[in-house]
Protein backbone atom coordinates (compact mmCIF):
# COMPACT_ATOMS: atom_id res chain seq x y z
CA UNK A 1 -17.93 5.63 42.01
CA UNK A 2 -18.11 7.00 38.38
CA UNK A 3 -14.58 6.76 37.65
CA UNK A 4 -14.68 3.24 38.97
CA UNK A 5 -17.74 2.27 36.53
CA UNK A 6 -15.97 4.35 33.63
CA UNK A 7 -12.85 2.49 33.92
CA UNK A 8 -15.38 -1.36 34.53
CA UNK A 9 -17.22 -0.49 31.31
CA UNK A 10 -13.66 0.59 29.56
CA UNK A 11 -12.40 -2.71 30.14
CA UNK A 12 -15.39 -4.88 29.27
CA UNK A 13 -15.53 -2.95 25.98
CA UNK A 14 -14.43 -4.59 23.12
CA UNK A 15 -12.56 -3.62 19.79
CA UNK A 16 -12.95 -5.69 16.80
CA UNK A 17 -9.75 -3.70 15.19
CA UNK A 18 -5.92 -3.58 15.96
CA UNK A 19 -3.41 -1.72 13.83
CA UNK A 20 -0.43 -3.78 12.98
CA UNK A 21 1.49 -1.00 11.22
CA UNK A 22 3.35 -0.62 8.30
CA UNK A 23 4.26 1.78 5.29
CA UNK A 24 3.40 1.06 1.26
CA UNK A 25 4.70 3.27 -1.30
CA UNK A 26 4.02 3.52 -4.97
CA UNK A 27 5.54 5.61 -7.57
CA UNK A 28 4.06 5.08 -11.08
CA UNK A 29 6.07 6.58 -14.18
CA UNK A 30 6.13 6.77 -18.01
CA UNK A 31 6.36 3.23 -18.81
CA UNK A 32 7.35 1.80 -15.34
CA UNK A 33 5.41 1.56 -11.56
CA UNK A 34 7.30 0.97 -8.57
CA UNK A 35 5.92 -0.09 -5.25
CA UNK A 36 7.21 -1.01 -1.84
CA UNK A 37 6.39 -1.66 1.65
CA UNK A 38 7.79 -2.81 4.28
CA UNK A 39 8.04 -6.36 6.39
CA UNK A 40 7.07 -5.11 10.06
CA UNK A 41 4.29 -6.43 11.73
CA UNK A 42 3.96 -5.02 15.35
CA UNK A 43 1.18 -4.91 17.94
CA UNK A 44 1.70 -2.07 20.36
CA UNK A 45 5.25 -1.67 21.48
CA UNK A 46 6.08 -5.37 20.31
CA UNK A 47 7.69 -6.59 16.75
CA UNK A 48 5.47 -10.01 16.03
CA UNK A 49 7.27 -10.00 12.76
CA UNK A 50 10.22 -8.96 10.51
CA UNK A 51 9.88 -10.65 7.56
CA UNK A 52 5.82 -10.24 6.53
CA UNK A 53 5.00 -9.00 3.11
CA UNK A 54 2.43 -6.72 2.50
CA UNK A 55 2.39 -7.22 -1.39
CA UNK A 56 -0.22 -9.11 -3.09
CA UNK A 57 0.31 -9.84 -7.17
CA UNK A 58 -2.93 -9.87 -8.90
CA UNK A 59 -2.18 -9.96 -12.27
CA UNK A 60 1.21 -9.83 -14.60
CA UNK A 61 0.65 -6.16 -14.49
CA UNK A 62 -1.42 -5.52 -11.19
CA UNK A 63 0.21 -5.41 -7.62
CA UNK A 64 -1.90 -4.73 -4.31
CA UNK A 65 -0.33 -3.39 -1.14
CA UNK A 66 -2.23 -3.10 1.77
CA UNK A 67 -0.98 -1.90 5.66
CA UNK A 68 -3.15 -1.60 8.70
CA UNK A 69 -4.50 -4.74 10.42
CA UNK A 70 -2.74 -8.43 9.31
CA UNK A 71 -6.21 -10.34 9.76
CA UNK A 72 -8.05 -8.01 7.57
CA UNK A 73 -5.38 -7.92 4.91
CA UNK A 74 -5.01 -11.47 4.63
CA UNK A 75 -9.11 -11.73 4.01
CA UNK A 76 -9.12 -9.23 1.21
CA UNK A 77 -6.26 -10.60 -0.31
CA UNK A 78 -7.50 -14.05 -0.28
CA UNK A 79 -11.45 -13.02 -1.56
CA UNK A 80 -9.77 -10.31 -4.10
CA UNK A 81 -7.81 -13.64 -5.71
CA UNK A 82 -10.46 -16.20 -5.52
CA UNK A 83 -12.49 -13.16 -7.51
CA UNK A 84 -9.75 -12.95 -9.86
CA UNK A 85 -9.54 -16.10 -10.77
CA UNK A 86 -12.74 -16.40 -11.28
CA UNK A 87 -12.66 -13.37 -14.12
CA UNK A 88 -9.79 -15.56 -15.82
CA UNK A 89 -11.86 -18.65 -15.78
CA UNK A 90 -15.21 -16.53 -17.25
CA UNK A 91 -13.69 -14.26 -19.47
CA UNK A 92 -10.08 -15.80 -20.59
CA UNK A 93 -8.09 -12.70 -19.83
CA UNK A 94 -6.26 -11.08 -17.04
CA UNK A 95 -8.56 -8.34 -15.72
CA UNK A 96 -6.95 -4.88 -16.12
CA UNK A 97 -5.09 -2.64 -13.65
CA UNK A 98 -7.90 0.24 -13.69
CA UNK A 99 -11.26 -2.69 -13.65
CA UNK A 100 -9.52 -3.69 -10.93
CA UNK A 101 -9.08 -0.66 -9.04
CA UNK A 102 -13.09 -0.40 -9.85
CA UNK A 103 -13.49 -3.51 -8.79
CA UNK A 104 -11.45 -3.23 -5.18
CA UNK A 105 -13.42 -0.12 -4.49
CA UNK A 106 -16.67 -2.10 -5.39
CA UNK A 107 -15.40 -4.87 -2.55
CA UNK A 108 -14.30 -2.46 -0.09
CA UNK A 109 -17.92 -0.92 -0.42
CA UNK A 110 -19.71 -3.54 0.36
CA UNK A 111 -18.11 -4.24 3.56
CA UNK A 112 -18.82 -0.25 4.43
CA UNK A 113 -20.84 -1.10 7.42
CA UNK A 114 -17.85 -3.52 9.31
CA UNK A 115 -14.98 -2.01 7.18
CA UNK A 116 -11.65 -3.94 6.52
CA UNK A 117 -9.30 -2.44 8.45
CA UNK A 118 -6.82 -1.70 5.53
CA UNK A 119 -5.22 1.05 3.77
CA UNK A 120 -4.62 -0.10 0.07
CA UNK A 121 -2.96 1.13 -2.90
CA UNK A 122 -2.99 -0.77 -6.22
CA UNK A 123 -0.11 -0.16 -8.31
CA UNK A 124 0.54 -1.37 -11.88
CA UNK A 125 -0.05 -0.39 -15.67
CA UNK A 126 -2.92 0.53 -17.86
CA UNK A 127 -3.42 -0.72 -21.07
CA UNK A 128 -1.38 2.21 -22.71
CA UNK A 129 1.48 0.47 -20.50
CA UNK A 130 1.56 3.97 -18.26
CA UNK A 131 2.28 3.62 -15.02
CA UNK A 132 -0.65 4.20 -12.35
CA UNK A 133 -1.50 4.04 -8.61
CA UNK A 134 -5.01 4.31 -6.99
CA UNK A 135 -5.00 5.44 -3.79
CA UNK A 136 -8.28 4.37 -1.12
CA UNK A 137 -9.95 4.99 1.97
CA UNK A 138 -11.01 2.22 4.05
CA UNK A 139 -14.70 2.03 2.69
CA UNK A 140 -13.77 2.29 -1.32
CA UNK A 141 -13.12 6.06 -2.25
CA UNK A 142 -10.27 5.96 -4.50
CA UNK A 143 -8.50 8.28 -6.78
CA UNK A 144 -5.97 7.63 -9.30
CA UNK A 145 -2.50 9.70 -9.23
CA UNK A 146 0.78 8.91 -9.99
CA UNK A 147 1.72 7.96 -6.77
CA UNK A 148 0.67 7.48 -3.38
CA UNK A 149 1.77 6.31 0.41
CA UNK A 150 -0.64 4.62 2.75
CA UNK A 151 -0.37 3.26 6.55
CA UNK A 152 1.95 4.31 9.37
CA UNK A 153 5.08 6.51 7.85
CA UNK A 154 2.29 7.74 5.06
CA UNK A 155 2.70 11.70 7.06
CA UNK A 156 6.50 11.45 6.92
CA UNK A 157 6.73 10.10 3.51
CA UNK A 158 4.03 12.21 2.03
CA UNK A 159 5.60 15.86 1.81
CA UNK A 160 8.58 13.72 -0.36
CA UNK A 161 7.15 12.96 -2.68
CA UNK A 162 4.88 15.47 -3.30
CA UNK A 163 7.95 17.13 -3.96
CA UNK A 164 10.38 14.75 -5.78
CA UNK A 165 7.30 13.15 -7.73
CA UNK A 166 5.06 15.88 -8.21
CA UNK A 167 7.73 19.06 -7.56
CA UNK A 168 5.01 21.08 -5.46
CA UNK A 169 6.71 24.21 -5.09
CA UNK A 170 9.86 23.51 -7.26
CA UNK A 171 10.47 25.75 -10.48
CA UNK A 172 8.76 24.88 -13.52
CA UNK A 173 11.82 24.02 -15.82
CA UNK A 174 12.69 20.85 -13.01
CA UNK A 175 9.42 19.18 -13.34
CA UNK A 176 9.65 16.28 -16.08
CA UNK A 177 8.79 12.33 -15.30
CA UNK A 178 11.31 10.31 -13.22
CA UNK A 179 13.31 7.50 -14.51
CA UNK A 180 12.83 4.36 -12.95
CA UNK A 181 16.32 4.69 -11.54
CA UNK A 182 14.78 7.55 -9.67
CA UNK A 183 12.13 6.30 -8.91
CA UNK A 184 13.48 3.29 -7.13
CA UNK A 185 16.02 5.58 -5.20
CA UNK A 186 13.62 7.57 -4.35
CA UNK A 187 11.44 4.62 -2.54
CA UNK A 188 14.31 3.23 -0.91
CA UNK A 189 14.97 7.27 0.70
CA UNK A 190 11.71 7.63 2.09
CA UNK A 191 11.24 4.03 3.32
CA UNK A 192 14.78 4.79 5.29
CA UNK A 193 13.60 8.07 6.48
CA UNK A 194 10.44 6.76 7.91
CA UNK A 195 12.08 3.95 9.44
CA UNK A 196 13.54 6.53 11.72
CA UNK A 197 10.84 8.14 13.31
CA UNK A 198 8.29 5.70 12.56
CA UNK A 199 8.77 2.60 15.12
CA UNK A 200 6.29 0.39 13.20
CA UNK A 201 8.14 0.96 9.64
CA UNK A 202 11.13 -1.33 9.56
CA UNK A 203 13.31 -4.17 9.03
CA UNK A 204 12.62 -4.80 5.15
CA UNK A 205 11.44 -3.10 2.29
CA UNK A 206 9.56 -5.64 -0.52
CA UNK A 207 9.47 -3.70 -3.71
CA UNK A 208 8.04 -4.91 -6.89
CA UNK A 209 8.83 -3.08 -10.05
CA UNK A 210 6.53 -3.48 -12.45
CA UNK A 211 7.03 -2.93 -16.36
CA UNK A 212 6.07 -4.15 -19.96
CA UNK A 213 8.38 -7.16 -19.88
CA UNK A 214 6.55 -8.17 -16.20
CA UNK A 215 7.25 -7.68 -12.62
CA UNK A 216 10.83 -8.38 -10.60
CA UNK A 217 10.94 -7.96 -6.94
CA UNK A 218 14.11 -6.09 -5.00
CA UNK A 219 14.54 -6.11 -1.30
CA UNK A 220 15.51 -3.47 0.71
CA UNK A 221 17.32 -3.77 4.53
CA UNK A 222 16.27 -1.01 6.69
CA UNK A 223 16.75 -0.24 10.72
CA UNK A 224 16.17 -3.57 12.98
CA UNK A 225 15.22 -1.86 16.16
């Protein structure tokens, strides 16, 4: 009789949240910031999607990628951009890669107590022109580093690039900034690497790179199964 009421009550619960998958990576360097993630959008066992992006541009300089749960990306997305433009129209400028990392943290805050469902990175450059990334929890904690991975291939891609990016336990005389070259070969190896153990990271990679003359976007083919 108790397992039989567990099991009623377990299906009359409800969850507000689903996970749709998903990787982003960013990689910020001297002068450049590359970011990618990839076009997947699954629900349990099932591709809905191959071809979604998960990139938001902000600003000429600013670039937002967010995995977790589609409904909740496309809200933040949307409010984040009204907000923008609304800073344009006030204050005649573009507002700047790290006020709007304040400002995303600020958003994500305030929603604390029914969180979106989202795990963000904002990549771009500060006004030096150095490249950044701000990495965030779901309720606005956020840290700025020089690069970062988020979502459902984060654990796979992680150790990487702690490694190639940072060179955690590498000699000292190897450690010295990546090219963007590297950088962007670098992204395209660990999206391709979590593609294979990671069954919701796949089909296409969107990357935007992101530099002083603006931002081009690349596309990446990865696994489709």
């Amino acid at each position: 009789l108790v397992v039989f009421i567990l099991k009623k009550l377990d299906i009359m619960s409800f969850n507000p949240y689903t996970n749709n998958g998903g990787t982003t990576v960013a990689i910020g360097g001297p002068d450049y910031c590359v970011v990618g993630a990839d076009t997947r959008l699954s629900s349990g066992y099932s591709i809905l999607s191959r071809d979604t992006s998960k990139l938001s541009q902000l600003t000429s300089k600013t670039i937002l990628a967010s995995a977790g749960m589609r409904a909740d990306q496309l809200a933040l997305h949307k409010t984040l951009k009204l907000r923008l433009q609304k800073y344009m129209q006030q204050h005649g400028k573009e507002m700047s890669t790290p006020a709007f990392a304040q400002f995303l943290s600020n958003t994500l805050y305030y929603k604390r107590f029914f969180p979106y469902y989202t795990f963000n990175l904002v990549a771009g450059l500060d006004e030096q022109g150095e490249g950044v990334v701000y990495t965030y929890d779901a309720i606005g904690s956020f840290e700025r580093y020089k690069y970062g991975a988020s979502g459902t291939g984060q654990q796979l891609i992680q150790p990487v690039i702690d490694n190639q990016v940072n060179f955690n336990n590498q000699p000292e005389e190897k450690k010295r900034p990546l090219t963007l070259d590297e950088a962007l070969d670098l992204l395209k190896d660990c999206f391709t690497c979590a593609g294979e153990r990671d069954i919701y990271t796949g089909d296409f990679v969107d990357i935007a790179i992101i530099t002083k003359e603006g931002i081009r976007y690349e596309k990446f083919e990865l696994k489709m199964d």
